[in-house]
Protein backbone atom coordinates (compact mmCIF):
# COMPACT_ATOMS: atom_id res chain seq x y z
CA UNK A 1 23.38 3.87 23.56
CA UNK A 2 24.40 6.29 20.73
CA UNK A 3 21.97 9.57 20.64
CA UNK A 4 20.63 8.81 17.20
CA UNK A 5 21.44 6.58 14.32
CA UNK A 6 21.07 8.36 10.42
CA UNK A 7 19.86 5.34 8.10
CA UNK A 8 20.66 5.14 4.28
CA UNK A 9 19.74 2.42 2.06
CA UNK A 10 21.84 2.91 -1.10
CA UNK A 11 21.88 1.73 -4.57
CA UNK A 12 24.34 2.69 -7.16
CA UNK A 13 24.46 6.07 -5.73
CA UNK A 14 28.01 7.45 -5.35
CA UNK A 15 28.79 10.52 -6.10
CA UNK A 16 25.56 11.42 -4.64
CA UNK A 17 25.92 9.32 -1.38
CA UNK A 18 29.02 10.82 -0.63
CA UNK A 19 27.18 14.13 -0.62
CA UNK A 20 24.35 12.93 1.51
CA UNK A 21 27.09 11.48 4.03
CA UNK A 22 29.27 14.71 4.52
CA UNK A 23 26.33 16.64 5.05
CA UNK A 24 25.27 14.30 7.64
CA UNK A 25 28.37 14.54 9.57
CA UNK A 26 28.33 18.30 9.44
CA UNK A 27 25.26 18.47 10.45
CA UNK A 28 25.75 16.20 13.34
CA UNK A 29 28.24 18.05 14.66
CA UNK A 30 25.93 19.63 17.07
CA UNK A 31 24.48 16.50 18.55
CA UNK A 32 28.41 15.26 19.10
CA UNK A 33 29.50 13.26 16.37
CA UNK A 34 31.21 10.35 19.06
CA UNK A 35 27.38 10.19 20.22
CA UNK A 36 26.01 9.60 16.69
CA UNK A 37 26.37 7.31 13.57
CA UNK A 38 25.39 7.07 10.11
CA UNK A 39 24.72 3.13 9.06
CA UNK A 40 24.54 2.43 5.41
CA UNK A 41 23.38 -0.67 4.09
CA UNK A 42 24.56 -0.83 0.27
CA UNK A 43 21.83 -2.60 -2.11
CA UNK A 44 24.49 -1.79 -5.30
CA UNK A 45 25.09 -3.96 -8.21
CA UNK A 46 28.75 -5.43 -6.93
CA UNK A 47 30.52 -3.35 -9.48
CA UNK A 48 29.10 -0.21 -7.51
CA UNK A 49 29.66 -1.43 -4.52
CA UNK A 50 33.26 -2.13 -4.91
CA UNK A 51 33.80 1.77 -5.35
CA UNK A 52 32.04 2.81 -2.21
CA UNK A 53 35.53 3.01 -0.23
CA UNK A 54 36.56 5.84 -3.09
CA UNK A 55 33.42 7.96 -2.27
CA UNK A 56 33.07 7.75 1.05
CA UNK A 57 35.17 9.77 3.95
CA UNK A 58 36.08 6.13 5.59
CA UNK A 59 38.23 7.48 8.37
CA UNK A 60 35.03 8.00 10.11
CA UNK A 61 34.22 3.98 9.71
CA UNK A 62 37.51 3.87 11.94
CA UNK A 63 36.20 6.68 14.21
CA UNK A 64 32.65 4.42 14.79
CA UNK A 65 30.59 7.31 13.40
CA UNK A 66 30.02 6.07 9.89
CA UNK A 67 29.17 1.75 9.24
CA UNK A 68 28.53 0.14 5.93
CA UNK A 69 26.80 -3.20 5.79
CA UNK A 70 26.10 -5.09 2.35
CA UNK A 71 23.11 -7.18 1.22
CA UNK A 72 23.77 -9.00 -1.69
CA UNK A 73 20.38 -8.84 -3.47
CA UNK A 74 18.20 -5.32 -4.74
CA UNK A 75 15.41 -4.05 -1.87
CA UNK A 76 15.37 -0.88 -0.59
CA UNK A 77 13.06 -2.00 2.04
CA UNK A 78 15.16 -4.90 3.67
CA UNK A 79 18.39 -2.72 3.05
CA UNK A 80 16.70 -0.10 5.17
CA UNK A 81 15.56 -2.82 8.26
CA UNK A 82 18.91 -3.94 7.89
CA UNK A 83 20.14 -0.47 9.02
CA UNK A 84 18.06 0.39 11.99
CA UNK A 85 18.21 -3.52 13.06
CA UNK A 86 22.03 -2.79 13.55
CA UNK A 87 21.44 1.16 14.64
CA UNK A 88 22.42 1.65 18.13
CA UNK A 89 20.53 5.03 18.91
CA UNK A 90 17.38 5.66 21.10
CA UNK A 91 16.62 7.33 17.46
CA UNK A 92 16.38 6.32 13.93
CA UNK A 93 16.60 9.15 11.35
CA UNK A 94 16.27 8.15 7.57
CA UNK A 95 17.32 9.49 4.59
CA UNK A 96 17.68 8.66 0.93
CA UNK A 97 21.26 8.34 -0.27
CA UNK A 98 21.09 11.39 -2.26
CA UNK A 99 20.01 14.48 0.06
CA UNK A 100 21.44 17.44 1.47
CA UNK A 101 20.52 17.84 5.08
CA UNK A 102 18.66 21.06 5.90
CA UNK A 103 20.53 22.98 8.21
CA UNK A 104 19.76 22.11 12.23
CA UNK A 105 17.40 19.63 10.65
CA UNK A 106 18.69 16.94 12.80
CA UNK A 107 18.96 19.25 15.91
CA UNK A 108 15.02 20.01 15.33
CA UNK A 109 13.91 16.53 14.86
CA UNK A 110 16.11 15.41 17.85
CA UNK A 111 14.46 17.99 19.82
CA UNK A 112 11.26 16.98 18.90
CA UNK A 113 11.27 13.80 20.59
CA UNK A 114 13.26 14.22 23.85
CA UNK A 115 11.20 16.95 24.69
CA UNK A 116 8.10 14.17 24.14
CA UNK A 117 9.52 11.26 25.04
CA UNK A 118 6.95 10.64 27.71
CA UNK A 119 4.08 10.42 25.30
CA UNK A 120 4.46 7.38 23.88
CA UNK A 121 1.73 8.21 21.00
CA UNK A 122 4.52 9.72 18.87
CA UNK A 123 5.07 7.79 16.10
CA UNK A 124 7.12 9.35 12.97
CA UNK A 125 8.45 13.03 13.19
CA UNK A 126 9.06 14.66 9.82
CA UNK A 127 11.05 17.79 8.54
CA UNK A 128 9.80 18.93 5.41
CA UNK A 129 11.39 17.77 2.04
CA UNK A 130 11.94 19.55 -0.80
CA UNK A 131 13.98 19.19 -4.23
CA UNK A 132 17.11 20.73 -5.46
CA UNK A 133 15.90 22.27 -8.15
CA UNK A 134 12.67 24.04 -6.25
CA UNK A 135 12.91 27.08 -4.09
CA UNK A 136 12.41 26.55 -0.60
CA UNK A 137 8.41 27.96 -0.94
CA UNK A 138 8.38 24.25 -2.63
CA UNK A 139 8.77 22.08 0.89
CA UNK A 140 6.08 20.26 2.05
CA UNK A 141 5.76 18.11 5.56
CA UNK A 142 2.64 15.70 4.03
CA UNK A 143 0.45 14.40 1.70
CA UNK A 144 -3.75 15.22 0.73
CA UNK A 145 -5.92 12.03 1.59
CA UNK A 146 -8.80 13.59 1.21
CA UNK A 147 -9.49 12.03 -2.72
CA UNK A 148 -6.62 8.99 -2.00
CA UNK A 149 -3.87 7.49 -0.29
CA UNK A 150 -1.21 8.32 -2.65
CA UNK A 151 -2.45 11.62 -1.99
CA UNK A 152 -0.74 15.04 -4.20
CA UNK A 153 1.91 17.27 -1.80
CA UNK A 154 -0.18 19.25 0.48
CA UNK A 155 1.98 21.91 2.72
CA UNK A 156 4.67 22.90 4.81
CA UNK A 157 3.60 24.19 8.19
CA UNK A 158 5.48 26.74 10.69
CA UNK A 159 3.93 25.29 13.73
CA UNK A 160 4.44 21.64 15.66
CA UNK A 161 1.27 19.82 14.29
CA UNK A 162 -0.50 16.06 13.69
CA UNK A 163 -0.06 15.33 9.45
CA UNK A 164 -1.23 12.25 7.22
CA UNK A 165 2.08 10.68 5.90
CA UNK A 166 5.49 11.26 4.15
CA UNK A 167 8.77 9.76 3.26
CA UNK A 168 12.08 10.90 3.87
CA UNK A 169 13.63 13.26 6.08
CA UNK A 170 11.73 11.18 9.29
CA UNK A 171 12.68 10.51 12.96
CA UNK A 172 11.01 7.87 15.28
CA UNK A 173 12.19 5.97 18.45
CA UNK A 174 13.68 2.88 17.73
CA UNK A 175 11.20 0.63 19.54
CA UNK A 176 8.32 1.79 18.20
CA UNK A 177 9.43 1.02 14.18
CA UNK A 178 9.78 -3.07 15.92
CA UNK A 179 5.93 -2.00 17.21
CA UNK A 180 4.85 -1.32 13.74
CA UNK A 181 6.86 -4.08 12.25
CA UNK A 182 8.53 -1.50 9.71
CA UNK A 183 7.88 -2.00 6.48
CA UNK A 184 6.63 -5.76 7.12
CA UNK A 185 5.65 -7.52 3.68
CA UNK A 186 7.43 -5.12 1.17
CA UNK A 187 10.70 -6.32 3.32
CA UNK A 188 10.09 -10.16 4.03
CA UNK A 189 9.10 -10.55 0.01
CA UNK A 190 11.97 -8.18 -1.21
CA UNK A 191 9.19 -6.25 -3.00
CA UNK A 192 10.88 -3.47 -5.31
CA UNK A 193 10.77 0.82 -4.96
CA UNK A 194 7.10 1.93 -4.42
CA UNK A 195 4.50 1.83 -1.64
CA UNK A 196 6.81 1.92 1.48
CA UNK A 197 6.73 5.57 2.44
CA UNK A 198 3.05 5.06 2.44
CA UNK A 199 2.75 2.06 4.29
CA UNK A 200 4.91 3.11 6.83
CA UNK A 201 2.85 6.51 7.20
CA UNK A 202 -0.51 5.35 7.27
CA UNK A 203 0.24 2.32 9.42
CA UNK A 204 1.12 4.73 12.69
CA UNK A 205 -2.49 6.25 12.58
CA UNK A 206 -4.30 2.79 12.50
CA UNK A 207 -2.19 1.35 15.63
CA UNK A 208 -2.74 4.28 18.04
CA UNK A 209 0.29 6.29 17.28
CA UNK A 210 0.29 9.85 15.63
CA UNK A 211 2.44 11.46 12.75
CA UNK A 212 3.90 14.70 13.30
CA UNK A 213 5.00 17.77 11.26
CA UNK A 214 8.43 19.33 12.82
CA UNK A 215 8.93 23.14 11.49
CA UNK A 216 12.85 22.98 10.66
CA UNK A 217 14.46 23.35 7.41
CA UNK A 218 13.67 20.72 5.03
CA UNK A 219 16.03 17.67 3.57
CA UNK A 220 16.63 18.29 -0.01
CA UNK A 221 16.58 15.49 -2.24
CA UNK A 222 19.57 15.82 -5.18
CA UNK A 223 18.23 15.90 -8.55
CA UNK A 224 16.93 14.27 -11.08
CA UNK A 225 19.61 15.85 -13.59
CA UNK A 226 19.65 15.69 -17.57
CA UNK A 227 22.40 12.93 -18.90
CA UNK A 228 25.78 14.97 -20.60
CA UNK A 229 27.33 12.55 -22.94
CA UNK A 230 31.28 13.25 -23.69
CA UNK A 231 31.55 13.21 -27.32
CA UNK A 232 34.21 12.01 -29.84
CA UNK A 233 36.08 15.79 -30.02
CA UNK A 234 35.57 15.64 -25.91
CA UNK A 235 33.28 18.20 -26.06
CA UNK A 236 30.09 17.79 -24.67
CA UNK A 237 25.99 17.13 -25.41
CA UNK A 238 23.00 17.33 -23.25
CA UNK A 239 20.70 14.60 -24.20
CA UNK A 240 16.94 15.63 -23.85
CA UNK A 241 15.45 13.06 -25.54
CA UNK A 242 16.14 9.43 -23.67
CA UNK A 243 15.28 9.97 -20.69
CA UNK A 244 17.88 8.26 -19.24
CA UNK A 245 19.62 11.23 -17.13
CA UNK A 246 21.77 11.16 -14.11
CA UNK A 247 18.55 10.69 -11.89
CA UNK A 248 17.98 10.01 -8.20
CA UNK A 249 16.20 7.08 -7.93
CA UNK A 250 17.07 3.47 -10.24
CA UNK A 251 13.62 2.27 -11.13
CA UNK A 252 15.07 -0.73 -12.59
CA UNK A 253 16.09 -3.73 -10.57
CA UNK A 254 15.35 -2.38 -7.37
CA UNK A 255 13.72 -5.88 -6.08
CA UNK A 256 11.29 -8.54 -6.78
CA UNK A 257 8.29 -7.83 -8.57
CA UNK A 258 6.52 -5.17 -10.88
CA UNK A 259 7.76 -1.59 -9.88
CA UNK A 260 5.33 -0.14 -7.67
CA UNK A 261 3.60 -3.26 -7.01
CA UNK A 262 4.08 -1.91 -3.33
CA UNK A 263 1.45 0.27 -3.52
CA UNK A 264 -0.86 -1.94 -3.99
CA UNK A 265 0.29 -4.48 -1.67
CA UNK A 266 -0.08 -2.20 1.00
CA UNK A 267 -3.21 -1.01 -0.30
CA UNK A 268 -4.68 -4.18 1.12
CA UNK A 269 -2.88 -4.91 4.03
CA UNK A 270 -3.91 -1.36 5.05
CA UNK A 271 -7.40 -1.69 3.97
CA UNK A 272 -8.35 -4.49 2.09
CA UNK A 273 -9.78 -4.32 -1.22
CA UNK A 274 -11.70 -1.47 -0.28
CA UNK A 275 -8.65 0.11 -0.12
CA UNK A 276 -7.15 -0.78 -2.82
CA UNK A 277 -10.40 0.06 -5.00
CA UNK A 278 -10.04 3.65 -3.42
CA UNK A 279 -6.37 4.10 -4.84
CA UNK A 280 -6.64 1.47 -8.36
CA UNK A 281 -7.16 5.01 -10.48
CA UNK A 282 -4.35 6.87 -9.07
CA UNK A 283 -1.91 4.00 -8.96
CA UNK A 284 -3.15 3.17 -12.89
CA UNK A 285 -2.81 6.64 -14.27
CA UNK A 286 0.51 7.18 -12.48
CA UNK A 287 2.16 3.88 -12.44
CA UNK A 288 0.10 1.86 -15.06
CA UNK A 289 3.54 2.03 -17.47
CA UNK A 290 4.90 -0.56 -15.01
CA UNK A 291 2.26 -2.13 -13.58
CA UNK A 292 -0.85 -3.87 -14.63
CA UNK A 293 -3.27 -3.50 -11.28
CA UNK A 294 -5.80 -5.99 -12.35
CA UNK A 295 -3.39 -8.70 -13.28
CA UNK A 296 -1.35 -8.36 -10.10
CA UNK A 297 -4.30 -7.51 -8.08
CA UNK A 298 -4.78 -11.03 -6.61
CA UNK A 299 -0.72 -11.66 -6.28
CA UNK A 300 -0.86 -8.20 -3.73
CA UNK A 301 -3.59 -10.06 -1.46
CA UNK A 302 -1.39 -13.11 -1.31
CA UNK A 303 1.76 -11.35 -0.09
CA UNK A 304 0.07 -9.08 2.10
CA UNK A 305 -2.31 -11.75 3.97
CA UNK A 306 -0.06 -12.26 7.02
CA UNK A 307 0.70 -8.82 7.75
CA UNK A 308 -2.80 -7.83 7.28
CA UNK A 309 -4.28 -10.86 9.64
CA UNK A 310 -1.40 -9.16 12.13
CA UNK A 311 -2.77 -5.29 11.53
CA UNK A 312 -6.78 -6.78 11.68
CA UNK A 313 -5.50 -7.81 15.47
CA UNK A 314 -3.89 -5.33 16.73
CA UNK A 315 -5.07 -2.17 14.92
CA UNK A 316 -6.90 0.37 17.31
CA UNK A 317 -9.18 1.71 14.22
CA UNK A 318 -10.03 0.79 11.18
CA UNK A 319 -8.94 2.77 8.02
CA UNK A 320 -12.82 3.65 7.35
CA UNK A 321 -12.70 5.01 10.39
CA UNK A 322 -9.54 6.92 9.43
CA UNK A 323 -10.97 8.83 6.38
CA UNK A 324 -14.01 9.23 8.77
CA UNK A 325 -12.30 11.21 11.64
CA UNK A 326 -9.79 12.44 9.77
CA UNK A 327 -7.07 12.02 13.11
CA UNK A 328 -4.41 14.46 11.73
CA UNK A 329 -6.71 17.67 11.17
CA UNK A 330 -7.00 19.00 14.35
């Protein structure tokens, strides 16, 4: 059993992924990079992913550190479950395909959990994330619940501590994402970007498990950037005014379904329609370009009604009781 196993999901990142995969290896180092691996399962359009072997260091695929595995169809969910269902390592960390890794990051969260590996509680260790283009005052390890789910940044913290929920740079055991049934629905329906660091962080606190906050240095997500178009006399233009920069995430065509339709789909299978009634304003005023809540309001209760019958049984509170004792703030 390898030490831990570094997760990427990519689509039609290249440039970018290479990044993220050299600073993983450097920053494995540490660990022992023979005891370590970095799986990523490519999500690309096939003209992408027939490029990956010119971005990435592939000597390393022959050295069993680095593995790329290919599904032929766009969901960053499933692309991620595909990746820690072939991961090897007591732990799974998980990145996005476009992040520097803070340094000892890896080290810390590693730490983290074999020094409380007994206390089988522990559900997702984070580092703190923050953005290329942000000073390091800008990390944060969570997210404010206290008006809804989506919930605004909230803080970093210096000290080990309980938090509410965040996306990348996280660290769990390997068994226990099977216990929570990862990302559950938004996988088995192929559901597109939106929802899943959510329903991945909330889902923890209702089964008995807790979310923690590991003081390290944070993960760095790369970008968004503005597009430079090569013009006729090869000189060069910064274009403003599409928005259609080199950015860090592909909204389009990243699965079945509305974009963010996640959100809401989780919503329910999280808390039912109270739930989702909590969180309607904030997913309509920041998502309501792409998605129409009321008219795919029904369609989220259909695809979330088996995972949801599966939480009902097995959940150890329910998420009134959540807001009510607030878990985390101790």
């Amino acid at each position: 059993m390898k030490k831990l196993s570094v997760v990427i999901a990519n689509r039609n990142d290249t440039a970018m992924l290479s990044v993220t995969v050299n600073s993983c290896i450097e920053e494995l180092r540490p660990l022992g990079l023979n005891q370590c691996e970095i799986i990523i399962w490519d999500n690309s359009d096939p003209i992408v992913y027939r490029q990956l072997n010119s971005c990435l260091p592939i000597g390393y695929i022959r050295d069993k550190v680095l593995k790329v595995g290919r599904q032929n169809f766009p969901c960053l969910f499933s692309a991620r479950e595909s990746a820690i269902n072939c991961a090897s390592g007591k732990y799974i960390i998980c990145l996005d395909s476009h992040m520097v890794v803070g340094r000892d990051m890896f080290v810390a969260l590693y730490d983290f959990m074999e020094g409380n590996q007994t206390d089988k509680t522990v559900g997702f260790a984070h580092a703190p994330v923050n953005w290329s283009h942000h000073h390091e005052n800008y990390a944060v390890h969570d997210r404010d619940m206290s008006v809804n789910e989506l919930g605004d940044w909230n803080k970093k913290y210096n000290r080990v501590r309980t938090i509410t929920w965040k996306g990348m740079p996280w660290i769990c055991r390997k068994d226990f994402w099977n216990d929570i049934r990862g990302y559950g629905a938004l996988s088995e329906h192929h559901v597109s970007w939106g929802g899943g660091d959510m329903h991945i962080g909330i889902k923890p606190w209702l089964l008995g498990y807790k979310n923690w906050a590991v003081p390290c240095n944070a993960g760095i997500h790369i970008g968004p950037f503005p597009l430079i178009n090569r013009k006729a006399d090869q000189s060069v233009e910064v274009d403003e005014e599409s928005h259609n920069g080199y950015k860090y995430r592909l909204y389009g065509e990243s699965g079945e379904f509305p974009h963010t339709f996640g959100f809401l789909v989780s919503c329910y299978i999280l808390g039912g329609e109270k739930m989702m009634s909590r969180n309607k304003a904030a997913i309509t005023e920041r998502f309501g370009r792409y998605l129409d809540v009321d008219k795919w309001w029904h369609e989220a209760m259909v695809l979330g009604k088996d995972e949801k019958a599966w939480l009902d049984e097995n959940k150890k509170m329910t998420f009134e009781q959540l807001l009510e004792r607030k878990p985390w703030d101790v």
